[in-house]
C-alpha atoms as a PDB file:
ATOM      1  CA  UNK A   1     -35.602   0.067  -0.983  1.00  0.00           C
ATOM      2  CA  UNK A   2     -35.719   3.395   0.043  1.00  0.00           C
ATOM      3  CA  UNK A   3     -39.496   4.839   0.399  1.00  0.00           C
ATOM      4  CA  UNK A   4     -39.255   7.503  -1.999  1.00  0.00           C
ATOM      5  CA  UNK A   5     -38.320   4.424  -4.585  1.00  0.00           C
ATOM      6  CA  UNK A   6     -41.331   2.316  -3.264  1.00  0.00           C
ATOM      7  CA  UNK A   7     -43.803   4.945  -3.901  1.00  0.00           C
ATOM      8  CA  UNK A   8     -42.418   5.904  -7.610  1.00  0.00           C
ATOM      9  CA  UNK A   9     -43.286   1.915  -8.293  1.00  0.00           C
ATOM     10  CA  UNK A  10     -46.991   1.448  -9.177  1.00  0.00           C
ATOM     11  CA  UNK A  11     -49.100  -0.812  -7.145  1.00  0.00           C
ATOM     12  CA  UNK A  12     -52.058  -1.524  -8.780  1.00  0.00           C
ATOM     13  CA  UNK A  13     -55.571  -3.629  -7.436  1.00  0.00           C
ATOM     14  CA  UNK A  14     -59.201  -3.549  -8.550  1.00  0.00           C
ATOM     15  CA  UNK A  15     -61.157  -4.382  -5.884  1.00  0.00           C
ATOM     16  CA  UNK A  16     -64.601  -6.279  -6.466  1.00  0.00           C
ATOM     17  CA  UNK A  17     -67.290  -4.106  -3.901  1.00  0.00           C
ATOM     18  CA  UNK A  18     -70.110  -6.392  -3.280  1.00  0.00           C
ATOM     19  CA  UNK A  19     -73.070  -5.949  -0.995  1.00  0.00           C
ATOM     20  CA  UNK A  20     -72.230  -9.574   1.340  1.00  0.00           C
ATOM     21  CA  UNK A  21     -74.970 -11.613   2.879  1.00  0.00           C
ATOM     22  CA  UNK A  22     -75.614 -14.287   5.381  1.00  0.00           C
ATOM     23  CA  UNK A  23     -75.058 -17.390   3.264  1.00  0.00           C
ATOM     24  CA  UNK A  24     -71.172 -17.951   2.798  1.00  0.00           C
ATOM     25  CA  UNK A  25     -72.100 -19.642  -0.722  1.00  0.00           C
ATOM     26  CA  UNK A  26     -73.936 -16.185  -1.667  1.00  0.00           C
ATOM     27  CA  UNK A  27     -70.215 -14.613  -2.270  1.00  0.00           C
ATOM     28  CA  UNK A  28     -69.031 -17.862  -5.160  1.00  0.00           C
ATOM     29  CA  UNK A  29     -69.719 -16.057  -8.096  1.00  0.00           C
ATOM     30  CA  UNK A  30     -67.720 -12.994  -6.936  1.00  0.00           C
ATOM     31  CA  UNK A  31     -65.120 -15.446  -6.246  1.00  0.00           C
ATOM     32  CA  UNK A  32     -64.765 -16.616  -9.697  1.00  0.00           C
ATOM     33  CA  UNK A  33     -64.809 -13.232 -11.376  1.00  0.00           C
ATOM     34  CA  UNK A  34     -61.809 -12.761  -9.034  1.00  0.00           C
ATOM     35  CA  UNK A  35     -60.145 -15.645  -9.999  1.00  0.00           C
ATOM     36  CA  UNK A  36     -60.994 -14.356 -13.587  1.00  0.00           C
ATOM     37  CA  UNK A  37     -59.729 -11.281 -13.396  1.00  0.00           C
ATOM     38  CA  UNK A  38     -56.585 -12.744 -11.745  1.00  0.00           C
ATOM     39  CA  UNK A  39     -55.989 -15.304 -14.339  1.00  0.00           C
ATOM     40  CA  UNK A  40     -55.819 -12.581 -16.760  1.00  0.00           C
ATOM     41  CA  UNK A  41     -53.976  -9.933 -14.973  1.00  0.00           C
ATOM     42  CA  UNK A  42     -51.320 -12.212 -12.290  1.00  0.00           C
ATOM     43  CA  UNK A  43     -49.123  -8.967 -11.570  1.00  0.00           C
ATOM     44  CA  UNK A  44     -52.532  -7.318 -10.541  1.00  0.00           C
ATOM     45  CA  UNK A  45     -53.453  -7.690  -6.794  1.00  0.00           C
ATOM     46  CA  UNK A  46     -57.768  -8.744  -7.304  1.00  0.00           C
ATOM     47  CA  UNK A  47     -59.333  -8.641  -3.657  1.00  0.00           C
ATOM     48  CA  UNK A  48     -63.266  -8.571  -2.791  1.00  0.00           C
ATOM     49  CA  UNK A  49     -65.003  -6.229   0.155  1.00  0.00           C
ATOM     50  CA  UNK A  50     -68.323  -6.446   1.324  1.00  0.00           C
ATOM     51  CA  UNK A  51     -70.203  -3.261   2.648  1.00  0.00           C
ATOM     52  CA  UNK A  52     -71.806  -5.951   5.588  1.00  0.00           C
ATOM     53  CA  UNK A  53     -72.318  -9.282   6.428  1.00  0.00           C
ATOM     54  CA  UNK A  54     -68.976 -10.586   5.043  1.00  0.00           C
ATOM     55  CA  UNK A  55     -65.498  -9.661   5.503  1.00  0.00           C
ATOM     56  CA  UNK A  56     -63.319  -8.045   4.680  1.00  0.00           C
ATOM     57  CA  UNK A  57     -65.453  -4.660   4.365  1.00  0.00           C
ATOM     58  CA  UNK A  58     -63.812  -2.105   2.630  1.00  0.00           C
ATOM     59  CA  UNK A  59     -61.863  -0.142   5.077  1.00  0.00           C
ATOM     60  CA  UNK A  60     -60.152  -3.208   5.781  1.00  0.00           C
ATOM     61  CA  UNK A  61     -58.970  -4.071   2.569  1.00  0.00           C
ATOM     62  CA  UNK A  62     -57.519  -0.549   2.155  1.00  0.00           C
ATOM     63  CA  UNK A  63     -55.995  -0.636   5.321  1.00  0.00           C
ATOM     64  CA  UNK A  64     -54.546  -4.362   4.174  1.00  0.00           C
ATOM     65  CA  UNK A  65     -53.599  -2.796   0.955  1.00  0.00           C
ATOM     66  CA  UNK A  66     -51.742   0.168   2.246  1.00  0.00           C
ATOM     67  CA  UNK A  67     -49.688  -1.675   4.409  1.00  0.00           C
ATOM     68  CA  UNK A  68     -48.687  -4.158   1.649  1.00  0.00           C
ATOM     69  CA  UNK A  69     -47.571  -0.663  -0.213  1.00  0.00           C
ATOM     70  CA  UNK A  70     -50.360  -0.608  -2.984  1.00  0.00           C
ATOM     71  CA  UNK A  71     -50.426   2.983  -3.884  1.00  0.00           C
ATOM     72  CA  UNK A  72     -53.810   2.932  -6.753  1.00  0.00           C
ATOM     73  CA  UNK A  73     -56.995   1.610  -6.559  1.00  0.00           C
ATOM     74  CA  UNK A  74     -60.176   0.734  -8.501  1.00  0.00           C
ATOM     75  CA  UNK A  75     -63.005  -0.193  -6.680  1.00  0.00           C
ATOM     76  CA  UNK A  76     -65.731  -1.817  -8.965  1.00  0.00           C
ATOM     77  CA  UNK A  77     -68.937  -2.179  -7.258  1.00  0.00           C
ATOM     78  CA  UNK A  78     -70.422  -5.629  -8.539  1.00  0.00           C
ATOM     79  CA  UNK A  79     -73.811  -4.510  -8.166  1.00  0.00           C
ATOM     80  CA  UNK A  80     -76.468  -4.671 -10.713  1.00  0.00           C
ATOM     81  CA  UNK A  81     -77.261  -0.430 -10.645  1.00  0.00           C
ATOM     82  CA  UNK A  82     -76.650   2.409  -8.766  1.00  0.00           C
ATOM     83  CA  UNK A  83     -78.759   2.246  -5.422  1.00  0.00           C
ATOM     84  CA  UNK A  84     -78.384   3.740  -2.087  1.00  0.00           C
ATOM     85  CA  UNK A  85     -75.375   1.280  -1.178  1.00  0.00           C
ATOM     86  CA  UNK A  86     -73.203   2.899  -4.400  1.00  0.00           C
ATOM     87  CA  UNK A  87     -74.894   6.364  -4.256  1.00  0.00           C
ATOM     88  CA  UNK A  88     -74.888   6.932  -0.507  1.00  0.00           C
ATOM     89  CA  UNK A  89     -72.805   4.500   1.244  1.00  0.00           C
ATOM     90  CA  UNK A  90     -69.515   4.121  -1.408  1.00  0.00           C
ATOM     91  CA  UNK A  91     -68.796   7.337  -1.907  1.00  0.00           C
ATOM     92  CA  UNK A  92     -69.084   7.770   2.332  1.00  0.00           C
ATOM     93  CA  UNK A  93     -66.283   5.218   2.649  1.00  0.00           C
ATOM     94  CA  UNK A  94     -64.125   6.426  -0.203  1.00  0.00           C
ATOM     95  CA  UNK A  95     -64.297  10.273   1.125  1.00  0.00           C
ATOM     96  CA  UNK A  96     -62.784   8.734   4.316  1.00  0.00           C
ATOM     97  CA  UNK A  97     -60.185   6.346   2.722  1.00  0.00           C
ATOM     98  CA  UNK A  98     -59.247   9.695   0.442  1.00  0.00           C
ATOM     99  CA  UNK A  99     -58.413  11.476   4.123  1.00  0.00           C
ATOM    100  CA  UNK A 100     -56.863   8.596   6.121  1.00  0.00           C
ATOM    101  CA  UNK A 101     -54.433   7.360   3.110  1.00  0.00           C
ATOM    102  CA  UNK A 102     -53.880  10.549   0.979  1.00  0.00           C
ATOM    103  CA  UNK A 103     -50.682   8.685  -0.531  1.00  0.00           C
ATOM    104  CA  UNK A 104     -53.334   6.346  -2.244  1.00  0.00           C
ATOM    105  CA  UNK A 105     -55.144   7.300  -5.797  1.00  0.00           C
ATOM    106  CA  UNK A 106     -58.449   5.612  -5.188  1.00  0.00           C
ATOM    107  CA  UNK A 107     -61.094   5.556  -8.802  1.00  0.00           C
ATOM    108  CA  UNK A 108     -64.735   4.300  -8.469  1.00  0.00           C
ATOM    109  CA  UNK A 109     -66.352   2.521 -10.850  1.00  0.00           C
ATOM    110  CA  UNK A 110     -69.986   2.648 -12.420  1.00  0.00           C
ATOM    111  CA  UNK A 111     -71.971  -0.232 -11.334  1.00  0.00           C
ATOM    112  CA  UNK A 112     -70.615  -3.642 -13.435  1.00  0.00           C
ATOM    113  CA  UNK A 113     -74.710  -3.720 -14.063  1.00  0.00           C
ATOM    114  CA  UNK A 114     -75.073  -0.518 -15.994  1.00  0.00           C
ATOM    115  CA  UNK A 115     -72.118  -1.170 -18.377  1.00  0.00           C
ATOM    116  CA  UNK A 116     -73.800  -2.243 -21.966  1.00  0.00           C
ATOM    117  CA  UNK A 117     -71.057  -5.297 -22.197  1.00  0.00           C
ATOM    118  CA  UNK A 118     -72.474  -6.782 -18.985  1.00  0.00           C
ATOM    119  CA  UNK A 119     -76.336  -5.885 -20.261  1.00  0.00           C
ATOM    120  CA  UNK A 120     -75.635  -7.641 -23.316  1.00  0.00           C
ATOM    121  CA  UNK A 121     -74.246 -10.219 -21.965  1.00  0.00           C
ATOM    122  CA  UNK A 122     -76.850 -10.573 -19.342  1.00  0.00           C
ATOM    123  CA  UNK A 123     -79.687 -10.236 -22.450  1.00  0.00           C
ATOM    124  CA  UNK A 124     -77.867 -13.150 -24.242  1.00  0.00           C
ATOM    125  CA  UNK A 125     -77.928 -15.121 -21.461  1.00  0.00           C
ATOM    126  CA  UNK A 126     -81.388 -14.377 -20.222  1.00  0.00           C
ATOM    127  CA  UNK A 127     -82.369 -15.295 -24.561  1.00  0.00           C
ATOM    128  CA  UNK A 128     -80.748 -18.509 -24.131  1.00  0.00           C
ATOM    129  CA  UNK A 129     -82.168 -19.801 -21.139  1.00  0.00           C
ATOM    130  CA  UNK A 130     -85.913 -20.110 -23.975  1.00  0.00           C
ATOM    131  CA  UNK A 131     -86.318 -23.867 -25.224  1.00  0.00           C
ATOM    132  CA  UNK A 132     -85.160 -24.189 -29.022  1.00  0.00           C
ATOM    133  CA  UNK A 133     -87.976 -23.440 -31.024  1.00  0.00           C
END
């Protein structure tokens, strides 16, 4: 396939941005709403990236994603709300994806945490956890 023909075909991923820690277990949730997501969407490629602590950290996974010829992005920060990390740091490593891989449309996300499906969701659970009464 000619690369004029491989660009005009749309690569798509979401990837999951999560802060990483220490403690390998820390990352199993993400890893189910990957396998979620994937179970819903198999023709989409799902990947997590960690700003530290864990790998792969976002430039990474571009890089990774680039080369397998991906050519559109959305990265959805799995962070309860909007702090430095998505204000500050995010946008830092998207300006620089934007310049190193021009070729590839990159969208960001709001936090998963300030999207009212996820607060409701979060309020039902957080109602359910009372004792019946």
């Amino acid at each position: 396939m000619s690369q004029s023909a491989r660009q005009s075909i749309r690569r798509q991923a979401i990837i999951l941005f999560a802060h990483g820690a220490r403690d390998p277990n820390w990352a199993a949730p993400f890893l189910s709403l990957q396998q979620l997501i994937q179970q819903q969407r198999p023709q989409l490629l799902v990947r997590l990236a960690f700003l530290e602590l864990m790998q792969p950290d976002l430039p990474q996974l571009l890089q990774q994603l680039v080369a397998d010829g991906v050519n559109e992005v959305s990265v959805v920060p799995v962070f309860l709300g909007q702090g430095g990390h998505v204000r500050r740091d995010l946008p830092a490593l998207i300006t620089q994806a934007q310049q190193q891989y021009p070729q590839l449309a990159i969208t960001v996300a709001q936090a998963v945490g300030e999207q009212p499906d996820v607060q409701r969701a979060i309020a039902e659970y957080c109602i359910s956890t009372l004792p019946p009464g």
